[in-house]
Protein backbone atom coordinates (compact mmCIF):
# COMPACT_ATOMS: atom_id res chain seq x y z
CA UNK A 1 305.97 59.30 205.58
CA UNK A 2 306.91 61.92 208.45
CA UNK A 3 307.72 64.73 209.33
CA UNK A 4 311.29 66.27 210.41
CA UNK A 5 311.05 68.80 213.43
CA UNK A 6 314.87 70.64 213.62
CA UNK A 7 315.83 72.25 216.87
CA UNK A 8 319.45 73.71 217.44
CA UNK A 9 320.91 70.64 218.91
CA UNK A 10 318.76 67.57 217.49
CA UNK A 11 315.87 66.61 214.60
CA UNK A 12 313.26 64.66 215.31
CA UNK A 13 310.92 62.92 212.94
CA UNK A 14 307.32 62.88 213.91
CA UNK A 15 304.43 60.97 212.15
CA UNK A 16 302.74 62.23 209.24
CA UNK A 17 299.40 62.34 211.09
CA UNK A 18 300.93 64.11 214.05
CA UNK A 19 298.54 64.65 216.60
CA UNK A 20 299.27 67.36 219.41
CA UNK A 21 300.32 64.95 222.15
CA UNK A 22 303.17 64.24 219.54
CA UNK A 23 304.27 67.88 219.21
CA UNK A 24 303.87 68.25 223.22
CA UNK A 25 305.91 65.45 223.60
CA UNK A 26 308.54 66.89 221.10
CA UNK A 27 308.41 70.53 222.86
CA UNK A 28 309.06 68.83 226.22
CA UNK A 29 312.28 66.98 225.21
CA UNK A 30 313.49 70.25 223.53
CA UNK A 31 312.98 72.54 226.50
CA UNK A 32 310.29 75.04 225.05
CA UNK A 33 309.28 77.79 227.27
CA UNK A 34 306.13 77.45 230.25
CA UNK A 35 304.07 79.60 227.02
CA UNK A 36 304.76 77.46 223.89
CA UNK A 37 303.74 74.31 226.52
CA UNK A 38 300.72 76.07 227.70
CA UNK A 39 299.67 76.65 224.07
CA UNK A 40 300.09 72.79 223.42
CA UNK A 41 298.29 71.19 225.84
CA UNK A 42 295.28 74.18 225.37
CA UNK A 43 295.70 72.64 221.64
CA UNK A 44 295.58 68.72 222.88
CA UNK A 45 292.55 69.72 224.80
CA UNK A 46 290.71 70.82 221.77
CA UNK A 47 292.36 68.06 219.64
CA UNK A 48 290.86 65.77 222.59
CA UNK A 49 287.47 67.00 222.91
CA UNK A 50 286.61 67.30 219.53
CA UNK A 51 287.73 63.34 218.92
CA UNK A 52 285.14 62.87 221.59
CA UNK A 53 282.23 64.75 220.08
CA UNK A 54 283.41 62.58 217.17
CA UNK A 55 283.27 59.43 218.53
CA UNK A 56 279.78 59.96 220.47
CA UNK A 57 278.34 60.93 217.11
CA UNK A 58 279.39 57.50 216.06
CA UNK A 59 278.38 55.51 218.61
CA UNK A 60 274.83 57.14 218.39
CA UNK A 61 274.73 56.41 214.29
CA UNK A 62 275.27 52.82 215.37
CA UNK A 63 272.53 52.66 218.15
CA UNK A 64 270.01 54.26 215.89
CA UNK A 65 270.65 51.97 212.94
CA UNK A 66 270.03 49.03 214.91
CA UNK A 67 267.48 50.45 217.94
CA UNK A 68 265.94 48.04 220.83
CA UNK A 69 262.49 47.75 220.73
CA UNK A 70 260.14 49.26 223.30
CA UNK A 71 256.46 48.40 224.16
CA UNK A 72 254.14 49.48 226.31
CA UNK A 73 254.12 47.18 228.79
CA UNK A 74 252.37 48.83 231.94
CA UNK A 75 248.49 49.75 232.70
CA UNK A 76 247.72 52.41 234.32
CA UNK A 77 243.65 52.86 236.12
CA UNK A 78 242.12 55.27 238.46
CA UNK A 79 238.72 56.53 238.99
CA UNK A 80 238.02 60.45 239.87
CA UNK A 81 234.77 62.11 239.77
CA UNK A 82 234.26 62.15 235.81
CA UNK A 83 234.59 58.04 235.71
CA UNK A 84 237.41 55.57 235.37
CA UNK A 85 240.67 56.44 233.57
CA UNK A 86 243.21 53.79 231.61
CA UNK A 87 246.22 54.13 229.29
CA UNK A 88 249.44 51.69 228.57
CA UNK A 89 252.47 53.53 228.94
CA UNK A 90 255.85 52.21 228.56
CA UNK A 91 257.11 51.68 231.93
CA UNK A 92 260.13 53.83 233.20
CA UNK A 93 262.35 50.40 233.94
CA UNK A 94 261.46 48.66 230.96
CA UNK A 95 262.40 51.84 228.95
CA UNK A 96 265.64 51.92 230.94
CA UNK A 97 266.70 48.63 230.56
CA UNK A 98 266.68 48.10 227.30
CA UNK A 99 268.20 51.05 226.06
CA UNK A 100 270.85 51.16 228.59
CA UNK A 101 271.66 48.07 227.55
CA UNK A 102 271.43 48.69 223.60
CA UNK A 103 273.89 51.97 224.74
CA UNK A 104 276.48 50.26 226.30
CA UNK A 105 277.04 48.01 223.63
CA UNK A 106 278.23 51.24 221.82
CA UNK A 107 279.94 52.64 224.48
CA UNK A 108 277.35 54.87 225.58
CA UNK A 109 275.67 55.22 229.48
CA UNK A 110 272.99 57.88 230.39
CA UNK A 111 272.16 59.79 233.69
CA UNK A 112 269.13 61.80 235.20
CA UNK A 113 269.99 65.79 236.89
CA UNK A 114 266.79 66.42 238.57
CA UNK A 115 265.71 69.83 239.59
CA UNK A 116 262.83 71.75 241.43
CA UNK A 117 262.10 75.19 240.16
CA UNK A 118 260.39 78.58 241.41
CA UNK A 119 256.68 77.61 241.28
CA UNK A 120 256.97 74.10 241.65
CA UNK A 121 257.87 73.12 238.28
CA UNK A 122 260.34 70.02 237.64
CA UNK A 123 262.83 69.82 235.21
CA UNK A 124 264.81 66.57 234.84
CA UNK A 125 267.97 66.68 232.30
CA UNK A 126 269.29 63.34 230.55
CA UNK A 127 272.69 62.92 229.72
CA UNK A 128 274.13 60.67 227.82
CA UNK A 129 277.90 60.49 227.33
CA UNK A 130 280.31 58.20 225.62
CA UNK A 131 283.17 56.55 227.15
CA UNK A 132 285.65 59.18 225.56
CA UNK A 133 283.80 62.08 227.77
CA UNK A 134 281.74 63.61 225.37
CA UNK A 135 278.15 64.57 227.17
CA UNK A 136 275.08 65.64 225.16
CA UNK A 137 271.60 66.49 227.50
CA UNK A 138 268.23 66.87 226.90
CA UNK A 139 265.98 68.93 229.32
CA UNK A 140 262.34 68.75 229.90
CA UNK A 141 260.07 70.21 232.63
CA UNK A 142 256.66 69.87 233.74
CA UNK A 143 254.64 70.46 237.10
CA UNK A 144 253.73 67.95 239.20
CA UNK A 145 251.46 65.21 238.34
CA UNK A 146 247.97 65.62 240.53
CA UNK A 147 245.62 62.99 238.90
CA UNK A 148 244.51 60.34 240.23
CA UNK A 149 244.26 61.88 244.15
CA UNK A 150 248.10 61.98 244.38
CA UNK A 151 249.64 63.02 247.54
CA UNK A 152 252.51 65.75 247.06
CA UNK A 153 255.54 63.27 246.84
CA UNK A 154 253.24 61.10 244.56
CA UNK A 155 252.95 63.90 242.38
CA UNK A 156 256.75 65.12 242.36
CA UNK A 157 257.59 61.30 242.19
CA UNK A 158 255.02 60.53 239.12
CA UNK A 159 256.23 63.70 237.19
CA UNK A 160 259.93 62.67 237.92
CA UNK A 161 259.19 59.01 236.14
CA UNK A 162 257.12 60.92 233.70
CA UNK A 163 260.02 62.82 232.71
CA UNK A 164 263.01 60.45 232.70
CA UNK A 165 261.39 58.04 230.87
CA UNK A 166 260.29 60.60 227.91
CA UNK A 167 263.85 62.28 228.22
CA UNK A 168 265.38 59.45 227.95
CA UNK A 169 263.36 58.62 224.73
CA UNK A 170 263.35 61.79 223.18
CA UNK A 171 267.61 62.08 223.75
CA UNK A 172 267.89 58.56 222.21
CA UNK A 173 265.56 59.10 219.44
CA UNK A 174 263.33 56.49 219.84
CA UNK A 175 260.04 55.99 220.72
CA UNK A 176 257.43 53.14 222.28
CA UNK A 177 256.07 50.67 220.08
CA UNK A 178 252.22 50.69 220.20
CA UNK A 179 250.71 48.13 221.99
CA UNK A 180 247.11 47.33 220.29
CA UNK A 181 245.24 46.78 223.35
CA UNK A 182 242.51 49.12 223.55
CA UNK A 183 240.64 47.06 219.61
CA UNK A 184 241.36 50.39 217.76
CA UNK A 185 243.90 48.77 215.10
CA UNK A 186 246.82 50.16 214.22
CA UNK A 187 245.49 52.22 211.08
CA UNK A 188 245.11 55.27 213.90
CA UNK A 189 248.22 57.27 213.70
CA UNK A 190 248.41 58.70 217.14
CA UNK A 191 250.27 61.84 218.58
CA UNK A 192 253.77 61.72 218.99
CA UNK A 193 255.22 61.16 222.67
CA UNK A 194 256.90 64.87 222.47
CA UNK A 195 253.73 66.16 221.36
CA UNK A 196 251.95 64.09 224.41
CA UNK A 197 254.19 65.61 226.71
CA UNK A 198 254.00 69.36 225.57
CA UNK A 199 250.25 68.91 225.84
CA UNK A 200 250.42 67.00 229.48
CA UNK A 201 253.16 70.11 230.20
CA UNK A 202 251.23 72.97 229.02
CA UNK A 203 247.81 71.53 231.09
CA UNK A 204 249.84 71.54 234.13
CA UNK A 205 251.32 75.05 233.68
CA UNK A 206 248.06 76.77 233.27
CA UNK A 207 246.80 74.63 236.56
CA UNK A 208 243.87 73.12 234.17
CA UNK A 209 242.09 70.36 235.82
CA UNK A 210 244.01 67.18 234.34
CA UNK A 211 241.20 64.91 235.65
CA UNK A 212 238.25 66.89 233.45
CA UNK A 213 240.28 66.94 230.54
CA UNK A 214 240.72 63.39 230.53
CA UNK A 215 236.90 63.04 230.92
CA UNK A 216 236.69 65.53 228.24
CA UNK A 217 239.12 63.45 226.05
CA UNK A 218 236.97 60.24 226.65
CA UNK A 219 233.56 61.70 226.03
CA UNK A 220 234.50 63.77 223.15
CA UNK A 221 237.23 61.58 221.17
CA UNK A 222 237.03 58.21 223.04
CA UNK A 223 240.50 58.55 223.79
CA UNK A 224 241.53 56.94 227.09
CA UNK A 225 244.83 59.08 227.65
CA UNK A 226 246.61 61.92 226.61
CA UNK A 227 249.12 59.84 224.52
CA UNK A 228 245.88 58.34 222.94
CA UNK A 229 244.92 61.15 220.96
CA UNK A 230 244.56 60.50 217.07
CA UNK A 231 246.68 63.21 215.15
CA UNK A 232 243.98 63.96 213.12
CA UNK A 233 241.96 65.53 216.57
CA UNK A 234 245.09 67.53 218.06
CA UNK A 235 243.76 70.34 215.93
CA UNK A 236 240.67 69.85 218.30
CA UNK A 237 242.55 69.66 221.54
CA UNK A 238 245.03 72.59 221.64
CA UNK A 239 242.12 74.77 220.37
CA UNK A 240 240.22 73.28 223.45
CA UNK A 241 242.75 73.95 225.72
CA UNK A 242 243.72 77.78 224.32
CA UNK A 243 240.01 78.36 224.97
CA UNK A 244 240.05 77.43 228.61
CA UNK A 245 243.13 78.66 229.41
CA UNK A 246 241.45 82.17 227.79
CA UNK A 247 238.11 81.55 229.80
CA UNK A 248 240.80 81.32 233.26
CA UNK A 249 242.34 84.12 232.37
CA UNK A 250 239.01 86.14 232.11
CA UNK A 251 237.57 85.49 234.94
């Protein structure tokens, strides 16, 4: 099937499933005006990005049906005043390379914008965008990371990591696979890694002391980290920290 275009001096049949490159293409060989051309390609454009959008949505169906698996594969220790601190964390080049490699399979590759705000806060963006052009991003900010006696790079550096590995994550859908190392079994359902992250983000902008919450966290729930936190105690926590972030502001 097609469809028969008529101009003065020719006809020309165009596919049934004309797209607007085809009626460009037919405006050109008939001479239509700078306007009607205009109009086409500003139509192509549209045609063009929304194939895109299309086509990333997709590509991301297919990485999430079959999704590479993630563990927590780095230790982290430090001792401050309060004691010794240790968590596992999914490192940020073990998260990268498998899911960069998972997304390329579908066409897919991700980048980091990283930016430093008024008041010191970090925001790093994750892109992802399929082959066709179409770019989604996620954005997440936090200040920088002073545990641990950190110098001021450190710090930036540490929340930079921090943040491209858990953008990366959260604009992928995915997150780390427990690793059972700390004897607790896995019949502890633990916070989510956006929820360890708003908690880790709201600490920092309200300049609480990160290293006597963490003693805090040990003494009180046994947890070693903030990602260690049982779901059943986050009730607990945010009330804890709304109550010294109120006891700050009255003094």
């Amino acid at each position: 099937m097609s469809e028969m275009v008529k101009s003065k001096e020719h006809t020309v049949a165009l596919p049934s499933a004309a797209t607007p490159a085809d009626l460009l293409a037919v405006a050109v060989s008939q001479g239509a005006d700078l306007d009607k051309l205009e109009k086409l390609m500003e139509l192509q454009e549209r045609w063009e990005a929304n194939e895109a959008k299309r086509a990333y949505v997709r590509a991301m169906n297919a990485f999430k049906a079959d999704p590479p698996e993630i563990v927590k594969d780095q230790t982290v220790r430090y001792n401050t005043s309060n004691g010794t601190t240790q968590y596992s964390h999914a490192s940020l080049q073990n998260v990268t390379d498998k899911i960069a490699e998972a997304l390329a399979k579908h066409g897919l590759s991700h980048r980091w914008d990283v930016e430093q705000l008024e008041g010191g806060q970090i925001r790093v963006t994750c892109v992802i965008t399929h082959e066709l052009g179409h770019s989604e991003s996620t954005p997440l900010q936090a200040g920088p990371d002073q545990s641990g006696g950190k110098n001021n790079i450190q710090a930036v550096g540490s929340t930079v990591a921090y943040l491209e590995r858990y953008t990366l994550l959260a604009a992928t859908g995915l997150a780390t696979k427990e690793m059972d190392d700390d004897g607790r079994g896995s019949e502890i359902e633990y916070i989510t890694e956006d929820e360890a992250l708003a908690i880790h983000a709201k600490i920092t902008d309200n300049d609480i002391d990160l290293a006597k919450f963490l003693a805090w966290l040990k003494k009180s729930l046994g947890a070693s980290s903030i990602e260690q936190i049982a779901r059943s105690a986050l009730p607990d926590v945010l009330r804890m920290i709304d109550t010294t972030i109120k006891r700050k502001a009255n003094k």
